[in-house]
Protein backbone atom coordinates (compact mmCIF):
# COMPACT_ATOMS: atom_id res chain seq x y z
CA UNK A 1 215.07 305.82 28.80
CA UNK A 2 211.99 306.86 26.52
CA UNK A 3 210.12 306.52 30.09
CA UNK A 4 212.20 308.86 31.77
CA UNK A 5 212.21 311.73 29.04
CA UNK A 6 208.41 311.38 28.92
CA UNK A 7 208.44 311.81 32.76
CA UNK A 8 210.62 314.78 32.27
CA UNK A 9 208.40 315.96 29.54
CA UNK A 10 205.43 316.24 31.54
CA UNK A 11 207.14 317.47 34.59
CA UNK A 12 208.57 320.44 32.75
CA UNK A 13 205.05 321.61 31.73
CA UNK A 14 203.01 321.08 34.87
CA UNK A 15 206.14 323.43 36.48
CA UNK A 16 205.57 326.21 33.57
CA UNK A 17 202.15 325.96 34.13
CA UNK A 18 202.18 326.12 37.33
CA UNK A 19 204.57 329.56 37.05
CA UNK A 20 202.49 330.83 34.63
CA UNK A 21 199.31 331.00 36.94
CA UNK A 22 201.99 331.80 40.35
CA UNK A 23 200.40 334.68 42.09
CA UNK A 24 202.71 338.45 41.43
CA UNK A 25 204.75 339.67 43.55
CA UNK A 26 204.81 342.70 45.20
CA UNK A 27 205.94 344.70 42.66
CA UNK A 28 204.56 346.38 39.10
CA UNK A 29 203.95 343.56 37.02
CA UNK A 30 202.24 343.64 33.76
CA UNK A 31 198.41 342.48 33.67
CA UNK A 32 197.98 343.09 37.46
CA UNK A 33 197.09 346.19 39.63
CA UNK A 34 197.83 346.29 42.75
CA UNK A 35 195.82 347.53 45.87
CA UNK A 36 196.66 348.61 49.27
CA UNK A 37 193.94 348.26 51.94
CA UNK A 38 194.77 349.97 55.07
CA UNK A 39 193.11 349.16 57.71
CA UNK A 40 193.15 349.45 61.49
CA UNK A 41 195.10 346.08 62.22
CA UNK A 42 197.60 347.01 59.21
CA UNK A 43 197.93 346.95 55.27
CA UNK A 44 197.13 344.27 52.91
CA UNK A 45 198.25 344.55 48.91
CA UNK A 46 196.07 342.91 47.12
CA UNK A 47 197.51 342.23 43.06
CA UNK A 48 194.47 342.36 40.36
CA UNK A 49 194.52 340.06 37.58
CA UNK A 50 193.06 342.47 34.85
CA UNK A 51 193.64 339.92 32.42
CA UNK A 52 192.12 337.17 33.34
CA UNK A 53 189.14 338.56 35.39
CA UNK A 54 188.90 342.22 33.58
CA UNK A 55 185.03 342.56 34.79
CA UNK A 56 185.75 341.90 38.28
CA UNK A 57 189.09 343.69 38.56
CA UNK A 58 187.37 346.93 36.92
CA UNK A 59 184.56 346.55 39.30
CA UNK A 60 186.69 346.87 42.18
CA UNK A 61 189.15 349.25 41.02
CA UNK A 62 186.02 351.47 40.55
CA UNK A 63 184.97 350.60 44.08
CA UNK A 64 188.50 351.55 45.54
CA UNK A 65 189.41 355.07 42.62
CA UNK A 66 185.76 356.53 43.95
CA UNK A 67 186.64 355.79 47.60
CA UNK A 68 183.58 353.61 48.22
CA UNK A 69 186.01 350.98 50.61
CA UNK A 70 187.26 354.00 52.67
CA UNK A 71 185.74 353.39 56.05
CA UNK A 72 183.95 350.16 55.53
CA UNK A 73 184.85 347.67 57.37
CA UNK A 74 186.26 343.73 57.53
CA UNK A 75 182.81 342.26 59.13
CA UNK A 76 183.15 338.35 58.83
CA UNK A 77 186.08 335.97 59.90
CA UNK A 78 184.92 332.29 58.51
CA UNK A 79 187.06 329.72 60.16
CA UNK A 80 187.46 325.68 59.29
CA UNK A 81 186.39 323.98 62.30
CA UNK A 82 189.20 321.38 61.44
CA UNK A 83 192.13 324.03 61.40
CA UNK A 84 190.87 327.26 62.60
CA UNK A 85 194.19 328.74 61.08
CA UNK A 86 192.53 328.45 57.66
CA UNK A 87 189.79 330.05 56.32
CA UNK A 88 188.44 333.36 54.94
CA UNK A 89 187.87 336.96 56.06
CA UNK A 90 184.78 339.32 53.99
CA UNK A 91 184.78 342.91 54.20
CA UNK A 92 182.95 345.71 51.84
CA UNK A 93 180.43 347.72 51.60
CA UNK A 94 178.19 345.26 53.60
CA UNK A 95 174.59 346.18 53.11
CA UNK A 96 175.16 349.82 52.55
CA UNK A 97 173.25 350.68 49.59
CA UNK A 98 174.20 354.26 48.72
CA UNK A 99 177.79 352.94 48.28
CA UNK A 100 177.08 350.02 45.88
CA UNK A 101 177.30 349.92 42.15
CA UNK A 102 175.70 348.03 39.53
CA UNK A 103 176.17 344.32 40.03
CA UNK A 104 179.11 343.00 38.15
CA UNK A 105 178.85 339.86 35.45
CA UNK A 106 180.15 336.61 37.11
CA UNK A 107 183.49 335.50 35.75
CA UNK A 108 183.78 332.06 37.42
CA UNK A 109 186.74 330.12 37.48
CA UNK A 110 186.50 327.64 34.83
CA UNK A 111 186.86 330.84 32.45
CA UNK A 112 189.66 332.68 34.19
CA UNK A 113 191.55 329.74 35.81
CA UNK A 114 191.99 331.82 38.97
CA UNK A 115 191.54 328.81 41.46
CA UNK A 116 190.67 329.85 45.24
CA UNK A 117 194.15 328.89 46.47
CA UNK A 118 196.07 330.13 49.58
CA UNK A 119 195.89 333.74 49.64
CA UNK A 120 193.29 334.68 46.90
CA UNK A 121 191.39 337.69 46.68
CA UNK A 122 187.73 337.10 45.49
CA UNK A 123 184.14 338.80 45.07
CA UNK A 124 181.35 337.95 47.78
CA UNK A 125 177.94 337.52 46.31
CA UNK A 126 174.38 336.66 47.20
CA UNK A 127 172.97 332.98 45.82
CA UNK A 128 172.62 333.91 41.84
CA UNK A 129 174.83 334.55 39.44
CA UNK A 130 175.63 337.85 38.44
CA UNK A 131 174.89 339.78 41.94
CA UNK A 132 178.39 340.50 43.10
CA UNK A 133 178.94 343.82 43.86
CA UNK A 134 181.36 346.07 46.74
CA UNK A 135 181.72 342.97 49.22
CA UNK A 136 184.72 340.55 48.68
CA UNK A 137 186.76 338.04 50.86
CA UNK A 138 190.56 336.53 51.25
CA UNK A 139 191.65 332.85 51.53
CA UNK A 140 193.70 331.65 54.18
CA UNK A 141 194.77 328.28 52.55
CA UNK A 142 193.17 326.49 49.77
CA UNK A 143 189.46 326.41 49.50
CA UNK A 144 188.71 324.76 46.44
CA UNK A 145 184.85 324.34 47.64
CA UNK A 146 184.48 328.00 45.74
CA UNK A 147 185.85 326.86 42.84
CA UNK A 148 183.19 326.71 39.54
CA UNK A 149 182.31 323.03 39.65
CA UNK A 150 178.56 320.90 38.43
CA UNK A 151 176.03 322.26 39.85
CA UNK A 152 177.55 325.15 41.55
CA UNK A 153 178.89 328.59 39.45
CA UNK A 154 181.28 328.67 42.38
CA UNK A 155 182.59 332.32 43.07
CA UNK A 156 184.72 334.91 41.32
CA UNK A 157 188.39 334.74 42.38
CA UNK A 158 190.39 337.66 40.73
CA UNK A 159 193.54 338.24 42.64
CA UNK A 160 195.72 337.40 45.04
CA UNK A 161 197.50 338.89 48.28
CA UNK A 162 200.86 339.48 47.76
CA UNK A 163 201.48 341.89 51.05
CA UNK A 164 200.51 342.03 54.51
CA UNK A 165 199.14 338.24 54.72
CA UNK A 166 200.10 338.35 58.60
CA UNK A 167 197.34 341.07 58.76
CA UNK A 168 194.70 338.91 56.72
CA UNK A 169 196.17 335.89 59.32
CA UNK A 170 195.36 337.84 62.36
CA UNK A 171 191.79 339.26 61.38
CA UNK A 172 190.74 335.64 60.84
CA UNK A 173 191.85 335.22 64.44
CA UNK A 174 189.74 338.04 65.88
CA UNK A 175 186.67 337.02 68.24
CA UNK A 176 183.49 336.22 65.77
CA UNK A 177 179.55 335.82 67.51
CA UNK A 178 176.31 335.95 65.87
CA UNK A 179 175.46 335.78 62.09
CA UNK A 180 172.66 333.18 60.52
CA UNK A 181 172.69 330.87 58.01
CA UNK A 182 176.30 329.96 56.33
CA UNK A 183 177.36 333.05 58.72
CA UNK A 184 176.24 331.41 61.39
CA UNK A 185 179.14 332.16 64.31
CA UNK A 186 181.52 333.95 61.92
CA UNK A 187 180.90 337.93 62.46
CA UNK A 188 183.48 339.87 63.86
CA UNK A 189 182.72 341.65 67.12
CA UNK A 190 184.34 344.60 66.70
CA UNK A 191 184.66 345.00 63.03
CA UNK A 192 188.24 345.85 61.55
CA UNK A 193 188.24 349.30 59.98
CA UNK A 194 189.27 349.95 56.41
CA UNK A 195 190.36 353.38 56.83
CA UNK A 196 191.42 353.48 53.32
CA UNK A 197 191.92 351.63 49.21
CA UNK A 198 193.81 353.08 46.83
CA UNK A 199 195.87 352.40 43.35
CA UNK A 200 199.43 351.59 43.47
CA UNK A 201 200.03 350.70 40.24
CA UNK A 202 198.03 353.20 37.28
CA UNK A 203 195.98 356.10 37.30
CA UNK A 204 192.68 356.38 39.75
CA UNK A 205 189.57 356.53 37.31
CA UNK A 206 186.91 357.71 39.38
CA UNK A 207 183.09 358.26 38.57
CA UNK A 208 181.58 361.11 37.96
CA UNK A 209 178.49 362.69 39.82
CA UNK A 210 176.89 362.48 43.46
CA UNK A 211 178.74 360.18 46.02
CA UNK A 212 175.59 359.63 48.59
CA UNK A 213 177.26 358.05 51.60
CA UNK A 214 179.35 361.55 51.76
CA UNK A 215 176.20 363.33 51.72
CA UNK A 216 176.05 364.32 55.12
CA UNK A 217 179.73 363.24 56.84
CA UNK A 218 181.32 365.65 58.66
CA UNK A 219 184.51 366.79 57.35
CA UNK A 220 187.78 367.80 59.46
CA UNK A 221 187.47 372.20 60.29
CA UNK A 222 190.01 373.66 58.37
CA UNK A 223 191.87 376.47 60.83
């Protein structure tokens, strides 16, 4: 009897744990912001976790309230050569300098608990710790590989998908060629267009001062 009550015991708190870390849904909830990316195959929501990962969130908040994601593009579709369902897609800024910011401090996932499960949103980032800047990716099943682990600060997972994963599903599916190194075979042909990021949940907090990649862009004629 004292068996089975332990059992119990320790069921019941690997269930609240595992609730307590459950990704939102798509709805306000508190200590998340949610995102919608629309894009040219459809709209993805994307929930922040300011709580646990308030660096990263902010970072990309700051990326999406100044407009720096509108008209980038989703560039790289990584899939697992044993289930080419799963994998990851990358989009950002890419290598366009006059839309990055400053990089962002690494908040790996043995601090925030944010595991790279099915369906998380994290930051892309060259080989070194604090470098992450406007580039990030999306999980299509569990890849615990990018997880903070010895020897490896692993990657900075800071929210999850909680809308549109059929779209993040079918740009993983899109024809990929080309790339070197770990990208080897993974970009997409014909890049999927983020037309636009903005807030759903708060108030837009953009920077102040010169925006260079507008410098230049032709605007609609006003009649």
């Amino acid at each position: 009897m004292r068996l089975f009550v332990r059992c119990l015991a320790i069921l019941s708190a690997l269930l609240s744990s595992s609730f307590a870390h459950a990704a939102p849904a798509n709805r306000p909830t508190p200590g998340y912001i949610r995102v919608a990316i629309e894009t040219s195959a459809g709209t993805i929501i994307v929930a922040l976790d300011t709580r646990r990962a308030p660096r990263t969130s902010a970072n990309f908040l700051t990326y999406v309230d100044d407009g720096r994601f509108d008209g980038v593009t989703f560039y790289r579709a990584a899939r697992r050569k044993s289930d080419p369902k799963q994998g990851l897609i990358q989009g950002g800024i890419d290598m366009d300098v006059r839309r990055s910011l400053p990089p962002v401090v690494h908040e790996p996932t043995s601090q925030t608990g944010i595991r790279h499960l099915d369906a998380t949103l994290s930051m892309a980032r060259p080989n070194r710790t604090n470098s992450a800047m406007g580039n990030f990716f999306m999980t299509v099943g569990a890849t615990p590989t990018m997880d903070a682990r010895e020897g490896s600060i692993g990657y900075a997972a800071f929210g999850h998908v909680v809308g549109g994963m059929a779209v993040v599903k079918k740009i993983l599916a899109v024809p990929t060629c080309c790339g070197t190194g770990p990208m080897r075979g993974q970009m997409i042909v014909k890049p999927v267009q983020i037309l636009r990021a903005r807030r759903m949940d708060g108030t837009a907090k953009p920077t102040r001062g010169v925006k260079p990649w507008l410098i230049g862009l032709k605007r609609p004629t006003v009649r």
